[in-house]
C-alpha atoms as a PDB file:
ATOM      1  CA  UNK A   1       0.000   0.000   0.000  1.00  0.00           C
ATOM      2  CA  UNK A   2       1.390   3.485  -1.064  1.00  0.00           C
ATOM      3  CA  UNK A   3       0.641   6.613   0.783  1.00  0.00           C
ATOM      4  CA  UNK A   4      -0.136  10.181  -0.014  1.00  0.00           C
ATOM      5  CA  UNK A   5       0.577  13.467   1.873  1.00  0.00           C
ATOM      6  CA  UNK A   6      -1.871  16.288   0.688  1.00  0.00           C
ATOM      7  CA  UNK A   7      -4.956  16.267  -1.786  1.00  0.00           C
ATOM      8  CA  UNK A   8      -4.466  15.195  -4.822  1.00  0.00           C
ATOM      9  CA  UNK A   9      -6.027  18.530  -6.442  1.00  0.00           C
ATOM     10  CA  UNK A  10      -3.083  20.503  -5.371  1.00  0.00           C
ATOM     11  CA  UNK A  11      -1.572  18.630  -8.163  1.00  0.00           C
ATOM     12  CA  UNK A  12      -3.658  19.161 -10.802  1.00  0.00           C
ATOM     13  CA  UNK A  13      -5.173  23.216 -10.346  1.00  0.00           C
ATOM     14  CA  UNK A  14      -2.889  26.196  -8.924  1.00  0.00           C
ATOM     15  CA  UNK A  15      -4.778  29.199  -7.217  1.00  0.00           C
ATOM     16  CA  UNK A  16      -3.972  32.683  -6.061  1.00  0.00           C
ATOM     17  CA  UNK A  17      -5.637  35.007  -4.302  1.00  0.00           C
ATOM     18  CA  UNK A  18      -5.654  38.980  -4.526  1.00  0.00           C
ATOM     19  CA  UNK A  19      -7.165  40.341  -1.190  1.00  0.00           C
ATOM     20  CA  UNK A  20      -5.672  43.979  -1.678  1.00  0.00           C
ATOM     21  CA  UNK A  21      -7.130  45.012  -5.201  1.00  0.00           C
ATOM     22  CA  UNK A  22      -7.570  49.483  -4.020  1.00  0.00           C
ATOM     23  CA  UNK A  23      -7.520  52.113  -6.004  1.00  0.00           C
ATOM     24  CA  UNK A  24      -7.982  56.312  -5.047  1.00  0.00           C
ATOM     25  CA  UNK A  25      -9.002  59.055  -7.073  1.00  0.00           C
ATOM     26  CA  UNK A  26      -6.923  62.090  -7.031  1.00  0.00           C
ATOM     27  CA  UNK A  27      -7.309  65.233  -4.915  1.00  0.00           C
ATOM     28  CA  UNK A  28      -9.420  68.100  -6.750  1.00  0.00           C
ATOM     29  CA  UNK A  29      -9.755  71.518  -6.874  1.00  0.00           C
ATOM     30  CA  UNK A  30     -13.744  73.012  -6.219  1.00  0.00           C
ATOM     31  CA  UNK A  31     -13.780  76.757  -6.116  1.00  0.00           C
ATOM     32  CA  UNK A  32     -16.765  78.631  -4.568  1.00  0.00           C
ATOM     33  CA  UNK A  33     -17.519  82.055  -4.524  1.00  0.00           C
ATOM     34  CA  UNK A  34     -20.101  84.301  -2.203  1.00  0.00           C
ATOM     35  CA  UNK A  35     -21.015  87.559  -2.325  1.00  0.00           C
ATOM     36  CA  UNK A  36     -22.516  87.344   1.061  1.00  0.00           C
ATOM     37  CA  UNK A  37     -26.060  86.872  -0.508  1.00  0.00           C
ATOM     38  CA  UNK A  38     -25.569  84.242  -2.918  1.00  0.00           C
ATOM     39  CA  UNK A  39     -22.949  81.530  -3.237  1.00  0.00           C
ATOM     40  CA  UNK A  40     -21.956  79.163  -6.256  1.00  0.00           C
ATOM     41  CA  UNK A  41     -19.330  76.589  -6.454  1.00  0.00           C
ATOM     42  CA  UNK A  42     -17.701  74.487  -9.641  1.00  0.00           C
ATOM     43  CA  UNK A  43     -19.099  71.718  -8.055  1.00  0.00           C
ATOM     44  CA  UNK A  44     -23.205  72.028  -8.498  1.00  0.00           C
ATOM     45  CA  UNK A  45     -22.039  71.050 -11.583  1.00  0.00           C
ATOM     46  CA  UNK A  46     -20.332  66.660 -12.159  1.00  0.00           C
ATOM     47  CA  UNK A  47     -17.777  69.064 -14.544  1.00  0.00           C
ATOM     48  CA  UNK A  48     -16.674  70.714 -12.108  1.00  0.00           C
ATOM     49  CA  UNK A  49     -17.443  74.005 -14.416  1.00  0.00           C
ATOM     50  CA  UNK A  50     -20.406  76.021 -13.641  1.00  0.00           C
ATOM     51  CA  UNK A  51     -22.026  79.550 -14.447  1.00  0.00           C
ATOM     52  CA  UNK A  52     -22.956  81.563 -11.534  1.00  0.00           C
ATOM     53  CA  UNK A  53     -26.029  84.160 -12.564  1.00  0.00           C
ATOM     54  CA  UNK A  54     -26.678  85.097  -9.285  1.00  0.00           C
ATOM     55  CA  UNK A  55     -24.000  87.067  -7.784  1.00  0.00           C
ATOM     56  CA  UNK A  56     -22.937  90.425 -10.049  1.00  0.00           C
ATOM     57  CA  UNK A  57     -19.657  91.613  -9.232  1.00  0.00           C
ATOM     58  CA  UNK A  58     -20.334  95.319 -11.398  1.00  0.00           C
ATOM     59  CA  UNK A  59     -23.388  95.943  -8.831  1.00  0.00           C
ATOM     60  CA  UNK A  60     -26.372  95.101 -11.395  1.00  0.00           C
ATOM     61  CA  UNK A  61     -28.650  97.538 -12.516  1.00  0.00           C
ATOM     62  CA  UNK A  62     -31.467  98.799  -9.592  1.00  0.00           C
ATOM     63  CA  UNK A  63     -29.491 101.357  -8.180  1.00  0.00           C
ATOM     64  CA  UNK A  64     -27.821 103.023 -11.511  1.00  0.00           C
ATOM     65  CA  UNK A  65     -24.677 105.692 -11.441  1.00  0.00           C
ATOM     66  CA  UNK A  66     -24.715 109.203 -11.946  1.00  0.00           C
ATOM     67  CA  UNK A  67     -22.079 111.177 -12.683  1.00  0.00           C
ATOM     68  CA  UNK A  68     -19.132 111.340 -10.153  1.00  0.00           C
ATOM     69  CA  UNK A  69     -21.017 108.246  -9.021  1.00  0.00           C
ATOM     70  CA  UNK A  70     -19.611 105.035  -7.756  1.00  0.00           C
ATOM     71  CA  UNK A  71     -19.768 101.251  -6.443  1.00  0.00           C
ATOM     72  CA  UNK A  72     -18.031  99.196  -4.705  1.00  0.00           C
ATOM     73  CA  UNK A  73     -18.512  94.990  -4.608  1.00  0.00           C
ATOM     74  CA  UNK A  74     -16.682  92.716  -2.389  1.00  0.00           C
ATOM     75  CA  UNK A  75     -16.628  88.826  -3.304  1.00  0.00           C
ATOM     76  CA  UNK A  76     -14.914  85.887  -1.321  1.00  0.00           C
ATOM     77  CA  UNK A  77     -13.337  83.124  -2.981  1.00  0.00           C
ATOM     78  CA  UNK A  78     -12.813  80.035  -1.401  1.00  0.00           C
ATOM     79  CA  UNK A  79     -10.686  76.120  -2.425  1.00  0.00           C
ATOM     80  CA  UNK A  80     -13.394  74.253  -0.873  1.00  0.00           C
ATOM     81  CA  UNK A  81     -11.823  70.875  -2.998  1.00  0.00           C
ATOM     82  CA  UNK A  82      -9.010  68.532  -0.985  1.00  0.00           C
ATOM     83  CA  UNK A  83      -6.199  69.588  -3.711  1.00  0.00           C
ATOM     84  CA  UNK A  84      -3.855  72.838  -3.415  1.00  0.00           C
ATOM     85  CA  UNK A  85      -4.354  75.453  -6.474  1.00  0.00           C
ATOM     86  CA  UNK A  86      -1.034  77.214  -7.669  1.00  0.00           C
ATOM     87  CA  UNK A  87      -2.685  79.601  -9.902  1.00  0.00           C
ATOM     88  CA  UNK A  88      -6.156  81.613  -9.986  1.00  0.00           C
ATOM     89  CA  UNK A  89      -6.836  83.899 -12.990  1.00  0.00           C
ATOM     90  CA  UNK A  90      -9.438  86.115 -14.354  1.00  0.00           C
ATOM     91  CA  UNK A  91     -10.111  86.024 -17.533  1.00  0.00           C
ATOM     92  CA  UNK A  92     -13.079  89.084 -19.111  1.00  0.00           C
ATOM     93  CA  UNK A  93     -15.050  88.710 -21.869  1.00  0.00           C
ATOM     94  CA  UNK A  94     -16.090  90.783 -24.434  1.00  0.00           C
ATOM     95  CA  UNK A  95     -17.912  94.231 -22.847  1.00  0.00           C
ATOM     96  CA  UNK A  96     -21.468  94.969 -24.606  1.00  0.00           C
ATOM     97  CA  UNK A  97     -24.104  97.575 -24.469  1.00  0.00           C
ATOM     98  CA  UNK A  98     -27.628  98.470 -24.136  1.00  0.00           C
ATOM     99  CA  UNK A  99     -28.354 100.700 -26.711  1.00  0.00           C
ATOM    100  CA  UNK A 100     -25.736  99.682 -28.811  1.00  0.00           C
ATOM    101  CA  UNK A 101     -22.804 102.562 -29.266  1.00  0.00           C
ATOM    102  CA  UNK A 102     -23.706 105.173 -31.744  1.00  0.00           C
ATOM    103  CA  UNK A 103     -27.560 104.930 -31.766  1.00  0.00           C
ATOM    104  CA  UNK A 104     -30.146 106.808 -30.297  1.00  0.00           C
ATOM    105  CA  UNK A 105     -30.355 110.778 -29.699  1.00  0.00           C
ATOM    106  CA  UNK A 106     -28.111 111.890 -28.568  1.00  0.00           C
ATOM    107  CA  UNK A 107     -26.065 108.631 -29.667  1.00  0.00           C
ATOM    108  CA  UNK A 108     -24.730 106.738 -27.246  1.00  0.00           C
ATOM    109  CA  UNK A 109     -21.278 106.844 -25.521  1.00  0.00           C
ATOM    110  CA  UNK A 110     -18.942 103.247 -25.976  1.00  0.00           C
ATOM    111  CA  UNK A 111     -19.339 102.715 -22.230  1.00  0.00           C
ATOM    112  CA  UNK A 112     -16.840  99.628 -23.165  1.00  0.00           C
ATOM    113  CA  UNK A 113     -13.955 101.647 -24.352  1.00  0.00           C
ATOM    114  CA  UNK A 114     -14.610 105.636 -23.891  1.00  0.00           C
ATOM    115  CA  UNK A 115     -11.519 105.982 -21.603  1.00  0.00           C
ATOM    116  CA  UNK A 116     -13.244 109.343 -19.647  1.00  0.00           C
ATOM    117  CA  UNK A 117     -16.396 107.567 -19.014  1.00  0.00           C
ATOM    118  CA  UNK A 118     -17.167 104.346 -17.183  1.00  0.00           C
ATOM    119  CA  UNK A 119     -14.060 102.945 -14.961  1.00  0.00           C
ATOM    120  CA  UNK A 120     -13.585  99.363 -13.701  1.00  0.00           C
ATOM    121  CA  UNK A 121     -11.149  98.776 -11.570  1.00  0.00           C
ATOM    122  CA  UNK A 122     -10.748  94.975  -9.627  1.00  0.00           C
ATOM    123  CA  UNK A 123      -8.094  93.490  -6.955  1.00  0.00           C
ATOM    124  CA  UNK A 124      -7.772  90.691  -4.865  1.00  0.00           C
ATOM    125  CA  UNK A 125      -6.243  89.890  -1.719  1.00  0.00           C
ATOM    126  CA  UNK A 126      -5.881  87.225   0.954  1.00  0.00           C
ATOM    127  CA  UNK A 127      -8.619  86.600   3.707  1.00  0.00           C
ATOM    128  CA  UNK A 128     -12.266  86.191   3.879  1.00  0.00           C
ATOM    129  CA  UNK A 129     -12.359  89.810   3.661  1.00  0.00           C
ATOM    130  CA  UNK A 130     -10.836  92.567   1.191  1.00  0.00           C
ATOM    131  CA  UNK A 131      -6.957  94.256   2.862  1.00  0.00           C
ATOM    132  CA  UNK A 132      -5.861  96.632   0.069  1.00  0.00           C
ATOM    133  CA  UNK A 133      -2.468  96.811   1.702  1.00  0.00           C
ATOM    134  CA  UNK A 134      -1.894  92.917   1.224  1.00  0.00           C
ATOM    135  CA  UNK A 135      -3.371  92.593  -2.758  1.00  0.00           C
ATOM    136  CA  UNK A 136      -1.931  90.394  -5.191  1.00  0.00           C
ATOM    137  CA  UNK A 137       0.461  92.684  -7.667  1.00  0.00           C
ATOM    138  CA  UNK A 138      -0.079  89.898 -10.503  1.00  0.00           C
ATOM    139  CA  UNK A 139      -4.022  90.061 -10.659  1.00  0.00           C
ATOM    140  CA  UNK A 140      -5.192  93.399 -10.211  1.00  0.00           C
ATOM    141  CA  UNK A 141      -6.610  95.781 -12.644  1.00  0.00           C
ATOM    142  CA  UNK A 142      -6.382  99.451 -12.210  1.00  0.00           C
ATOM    143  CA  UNK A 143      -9.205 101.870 -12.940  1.00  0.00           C
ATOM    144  CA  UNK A 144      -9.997 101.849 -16.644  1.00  0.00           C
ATOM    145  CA  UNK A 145     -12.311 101.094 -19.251  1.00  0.00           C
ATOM    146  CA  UNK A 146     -13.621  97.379 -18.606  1.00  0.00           C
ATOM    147  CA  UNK A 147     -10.859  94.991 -18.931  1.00  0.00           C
ATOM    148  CA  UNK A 148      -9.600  92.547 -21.699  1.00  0.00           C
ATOM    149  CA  UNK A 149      -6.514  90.617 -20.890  1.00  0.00           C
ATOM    150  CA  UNK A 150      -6.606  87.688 -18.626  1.00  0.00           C
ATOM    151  CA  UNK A 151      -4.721  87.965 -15.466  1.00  0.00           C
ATOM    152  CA  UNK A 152      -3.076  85.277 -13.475  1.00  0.00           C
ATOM    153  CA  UNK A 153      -2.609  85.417  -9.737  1.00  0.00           C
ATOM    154  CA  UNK A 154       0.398  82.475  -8.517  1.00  0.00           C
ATOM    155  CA  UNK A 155       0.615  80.974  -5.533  1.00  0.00           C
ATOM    156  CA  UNK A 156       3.669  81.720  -3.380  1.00  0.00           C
ATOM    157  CA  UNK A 157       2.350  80.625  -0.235  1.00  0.00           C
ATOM    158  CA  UNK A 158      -0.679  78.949   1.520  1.00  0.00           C
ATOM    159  CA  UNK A 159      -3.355  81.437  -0.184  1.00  0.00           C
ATOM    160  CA  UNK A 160      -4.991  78.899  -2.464  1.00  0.00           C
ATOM    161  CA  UNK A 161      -4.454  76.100  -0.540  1.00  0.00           C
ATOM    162  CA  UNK A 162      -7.594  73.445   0.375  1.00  0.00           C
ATOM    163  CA  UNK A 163      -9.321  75.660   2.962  1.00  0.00           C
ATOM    164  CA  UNK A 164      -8.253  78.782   1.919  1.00  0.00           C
ATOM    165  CA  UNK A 165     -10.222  82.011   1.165  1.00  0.00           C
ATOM    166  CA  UNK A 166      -9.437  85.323  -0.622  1.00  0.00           C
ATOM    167  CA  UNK A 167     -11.743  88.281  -1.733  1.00  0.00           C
ATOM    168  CA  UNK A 168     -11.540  90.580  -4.843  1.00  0.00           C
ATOM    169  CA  UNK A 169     -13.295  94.138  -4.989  1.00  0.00           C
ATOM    170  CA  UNK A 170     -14.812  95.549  -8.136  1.00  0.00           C
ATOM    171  CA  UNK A 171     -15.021  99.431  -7.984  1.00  0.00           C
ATOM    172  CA  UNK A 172     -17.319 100.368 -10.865  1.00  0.00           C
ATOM    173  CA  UNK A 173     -17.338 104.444 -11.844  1.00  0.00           C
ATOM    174  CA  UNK A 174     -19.344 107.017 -14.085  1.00  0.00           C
ATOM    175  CA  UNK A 175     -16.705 109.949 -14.550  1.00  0.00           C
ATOM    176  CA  UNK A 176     -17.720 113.386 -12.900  1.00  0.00           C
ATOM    177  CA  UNK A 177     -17.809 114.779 -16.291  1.00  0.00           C
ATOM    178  CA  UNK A 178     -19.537 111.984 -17.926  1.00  0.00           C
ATOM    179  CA  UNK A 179     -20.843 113.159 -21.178  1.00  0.00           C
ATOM    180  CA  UNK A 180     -25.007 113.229 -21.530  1.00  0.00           C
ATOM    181  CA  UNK A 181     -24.089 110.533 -24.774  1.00  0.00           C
ATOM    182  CA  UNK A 182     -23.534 108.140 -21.918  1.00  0.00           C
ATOM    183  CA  UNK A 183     -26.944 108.223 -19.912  1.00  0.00           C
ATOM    184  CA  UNK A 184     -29.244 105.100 -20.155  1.00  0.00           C
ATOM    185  CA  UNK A 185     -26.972 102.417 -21.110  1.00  0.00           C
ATOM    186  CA  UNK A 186     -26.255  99.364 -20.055  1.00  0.00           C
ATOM    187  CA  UNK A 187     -23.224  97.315 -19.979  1.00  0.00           C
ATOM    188  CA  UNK A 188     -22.311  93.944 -19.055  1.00  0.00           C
ATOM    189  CA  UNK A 189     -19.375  91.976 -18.937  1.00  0.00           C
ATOM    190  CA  UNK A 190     -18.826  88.114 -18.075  1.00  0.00           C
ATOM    191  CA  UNK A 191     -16.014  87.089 -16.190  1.00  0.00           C
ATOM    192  CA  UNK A 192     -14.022  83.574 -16.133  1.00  0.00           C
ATOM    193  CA  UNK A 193     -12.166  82.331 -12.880  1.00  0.00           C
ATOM    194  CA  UNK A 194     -10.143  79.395 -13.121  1.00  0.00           C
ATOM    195  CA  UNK A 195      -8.610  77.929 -10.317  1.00  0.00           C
ATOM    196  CA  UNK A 196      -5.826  75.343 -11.071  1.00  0.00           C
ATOM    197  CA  UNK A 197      -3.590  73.004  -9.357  1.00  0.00           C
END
């Protein structure tokens, strides 16, 4: 009689078994922004790219400016994502008007590029609340006609790290000696942020 150690299935069929099998999804960036009022963030949308409609950083149009005339809007931005952003940047789009330039009597002023007319002028700083003295040199735009070139503020410390906030102020004037060409208009401008790892 012969004898056997083991099964005899060990010989014929060979198994191995992964008990570890993870994988993790990468930190992101989610930026929100509040005007006090109204907040939106990247995130109501699954792209992570959203429009916000309800918070107008030029003050809107129920209280309008006279001449010598001014406003002044404070927003907070804020990483509320798990990743670190290195850059945030502005980028404005094209400036239109209600009437359009030239029409009407007495025809209307280009609110979007008369340069003694209607002045934009927007900065940002660190902090849940606006500190002129502490504003980011690299995204700031001084008092002009509404802007066109995109602006890029870059990290050099913690102040777009997960967590952090930071606030920009728009200060939106009608010149003292605004010509009459420029009453009843309109103008609007959209605005891009981008806030990137």
């Amino acid at each position: 009689m012969l004898g056997t150690s083991g099964a005899l299935a060990s010989w014929t069929s060979a198994v191995v078994g992964n008990d570890t099998n993870t994988v993790a999804t990468a930190k992101a960036v989610i930026l929100s922004e509040t005007d006090g009022i109204s907040t939106c963030r990247t995130s109501d949308q699954i792209t992570n790219v959203s429009t916000c409609s309800s918070i107008n950083t030029y003050g809107g149009t129920t209280s309008t400016l006279m001449p010598g005339g001014s406003r002044t809007v404070d927003v907070t931005f804020s990483n509320i994502g798990a990743a670190h952003a290195a850059t945030f940047a502005l980028a404005p789009g094209a400036c239109s008007q209600t009437p359009t330039a030239s029409s009407g009597t007495p025809a209307a002023t280009n609110l979007c590029t008369a340069a003694s007319e209607l002045t934009v002028a927007i900065s940002c700083s660190p902090g849940a609340t606006y500190a002129g003295g502490s504003a980011w040199v690299d995204l700031a735009y001084a008092a002009g006609v509404p802007p066109t070139a995109t602006k890029t503020h870059t990290a050099t410390g913690a102040e777009l790290n997960a967590g952090a906030q930071w606030t920009c102020r728009f200060t939106v004037a009608l010149n003292a000696a605004a010509s009459i060409a420029s009453q009843n208009v309109t103008a609007s401008q959209p605005l891009t942020w981008t806030l990137a790892s």
